[in-house]
Protein backbone atom coordinates (compact mmCIF):
# COMPACT_ATOMS: atom_id res chain seq x y z
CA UNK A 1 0.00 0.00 0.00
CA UNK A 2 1.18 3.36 -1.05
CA UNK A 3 2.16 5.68 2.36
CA UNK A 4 -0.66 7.66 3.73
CA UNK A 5 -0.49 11.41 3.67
CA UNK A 6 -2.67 14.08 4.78
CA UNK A 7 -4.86 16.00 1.55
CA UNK A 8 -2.90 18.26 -0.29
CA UNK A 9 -5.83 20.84 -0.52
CA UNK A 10 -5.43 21.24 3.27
CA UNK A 11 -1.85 22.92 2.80
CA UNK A 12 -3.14 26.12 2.02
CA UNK A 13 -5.61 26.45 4.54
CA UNK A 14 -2.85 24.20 7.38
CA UNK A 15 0.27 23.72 6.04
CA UNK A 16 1.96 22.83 9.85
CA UNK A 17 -0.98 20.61 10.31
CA UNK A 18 -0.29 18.52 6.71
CA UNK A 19 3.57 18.71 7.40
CA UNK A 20 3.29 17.01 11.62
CA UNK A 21 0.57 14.68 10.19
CA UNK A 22 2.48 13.51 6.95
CA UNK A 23 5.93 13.29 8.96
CA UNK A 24 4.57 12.45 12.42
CA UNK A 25 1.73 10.30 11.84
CA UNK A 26 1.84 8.84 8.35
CA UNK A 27 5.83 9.16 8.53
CA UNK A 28 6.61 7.81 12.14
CA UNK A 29 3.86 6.31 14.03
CA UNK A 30 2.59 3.81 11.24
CA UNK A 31 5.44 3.18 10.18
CA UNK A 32 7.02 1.76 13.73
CA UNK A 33 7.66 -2.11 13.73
CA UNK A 34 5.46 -3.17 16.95
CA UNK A 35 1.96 -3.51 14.87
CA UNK A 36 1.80 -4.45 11.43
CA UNK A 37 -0.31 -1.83 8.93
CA UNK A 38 -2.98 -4.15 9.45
CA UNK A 39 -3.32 -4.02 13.39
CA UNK A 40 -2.59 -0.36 13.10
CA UNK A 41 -5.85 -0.72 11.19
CA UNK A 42 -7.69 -2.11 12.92
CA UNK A 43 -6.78 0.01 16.59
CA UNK A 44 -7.64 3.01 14.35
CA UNK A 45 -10.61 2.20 12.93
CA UNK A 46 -12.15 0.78 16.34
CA UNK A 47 -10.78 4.06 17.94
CA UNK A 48 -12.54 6.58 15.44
CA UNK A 49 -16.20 4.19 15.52
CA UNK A 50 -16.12 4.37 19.11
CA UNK A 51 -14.67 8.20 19.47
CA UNK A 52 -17.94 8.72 16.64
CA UNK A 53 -15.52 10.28 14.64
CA UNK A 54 -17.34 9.58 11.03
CA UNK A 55 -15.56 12.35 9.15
CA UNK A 56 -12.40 10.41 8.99
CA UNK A 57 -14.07 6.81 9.67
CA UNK A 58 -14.41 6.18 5.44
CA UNK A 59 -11.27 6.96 4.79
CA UNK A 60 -9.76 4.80 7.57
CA UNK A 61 -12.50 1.66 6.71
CA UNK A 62 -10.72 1.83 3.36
CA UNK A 63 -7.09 1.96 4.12
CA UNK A 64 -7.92 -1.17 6.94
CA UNK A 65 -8.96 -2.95 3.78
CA UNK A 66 -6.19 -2.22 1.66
CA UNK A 67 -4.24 -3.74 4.98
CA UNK A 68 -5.67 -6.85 4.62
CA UNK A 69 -8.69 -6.45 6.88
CA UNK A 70 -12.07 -8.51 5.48
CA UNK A 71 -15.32 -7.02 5.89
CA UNK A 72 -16.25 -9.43 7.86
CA UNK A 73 -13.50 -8.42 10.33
CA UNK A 74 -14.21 -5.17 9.96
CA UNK A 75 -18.07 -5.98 11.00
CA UNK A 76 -17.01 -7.94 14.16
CA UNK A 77 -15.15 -5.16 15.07
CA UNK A 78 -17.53 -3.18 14.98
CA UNK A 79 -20.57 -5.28 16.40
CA UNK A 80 -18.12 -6.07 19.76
CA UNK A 81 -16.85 -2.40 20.25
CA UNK A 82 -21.12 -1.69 20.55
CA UNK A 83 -21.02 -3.30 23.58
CA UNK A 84 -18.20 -1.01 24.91
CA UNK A 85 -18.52 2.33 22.89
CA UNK A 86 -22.49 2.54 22.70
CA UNK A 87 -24.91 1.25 19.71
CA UNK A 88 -25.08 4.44 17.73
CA UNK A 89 -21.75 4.51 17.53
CA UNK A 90 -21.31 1.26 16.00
CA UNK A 91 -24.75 1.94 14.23
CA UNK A 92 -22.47 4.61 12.15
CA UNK A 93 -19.54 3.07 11.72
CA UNK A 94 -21.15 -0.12 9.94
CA UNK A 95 -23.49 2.58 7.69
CA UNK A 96 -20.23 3.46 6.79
CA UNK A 97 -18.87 0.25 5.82
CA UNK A 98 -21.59 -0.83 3.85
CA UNK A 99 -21.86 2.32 1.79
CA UNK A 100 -17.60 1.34 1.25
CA UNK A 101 -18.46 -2.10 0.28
CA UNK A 102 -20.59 -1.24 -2.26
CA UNK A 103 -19.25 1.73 -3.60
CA UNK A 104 -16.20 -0.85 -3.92
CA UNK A 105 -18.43 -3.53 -5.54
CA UNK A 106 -17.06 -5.72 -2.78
């Protein structure tokens, strides 16, 4: 998988926010050798569900399947962290992964 990097629209509005997120997040912390991209993933996409943090939820659904993350993975994920992070949460998070899956044909 190519390496993340923040939207290059956003430099003209927050450069200092694109440079610490492409060199800091995208550059550093995914890249460090105690998870795999997948697990990363997966942390990050269970995090943002069960923060309710749908803005950046799509973008992170697709990137956890580009890591090797099934749907179906994805949905369990999802359907346990209900339990802990509240049903509307997880009510969102899986509207967001079906509208990936079949935007993806998948």
């Amino acid at each position: 998988m190519p390496k993340q990097s923040a939207p290059r629209e956003l430099e003209t509005i927050a450069p200092k926010l694109v440079e610490i997120t492409n060199e800091v997040l995208f550059g550093d912390i995914w890249e460090r050798p105690g998870l795999s991209p997948r697990d990363r993933s997966l942390v990050t996409v269970s995090v943002l569900a069960a923060l309710y943090r749908g803005e950046q939820l799509p973008y992170h659904l697709g990137v956890a399947l580009e890591n090797g993350l099934s749907v179906e993975e994805l949905s369990e994920a999802i359907t346990h962290l209900a339990f802990y992070a509240g049903w509307p949460n997880a009510m969102t998070a899986i509207n967001h992964l079906k509208a990936l899956t079949e935007e993806r044909g998948a």
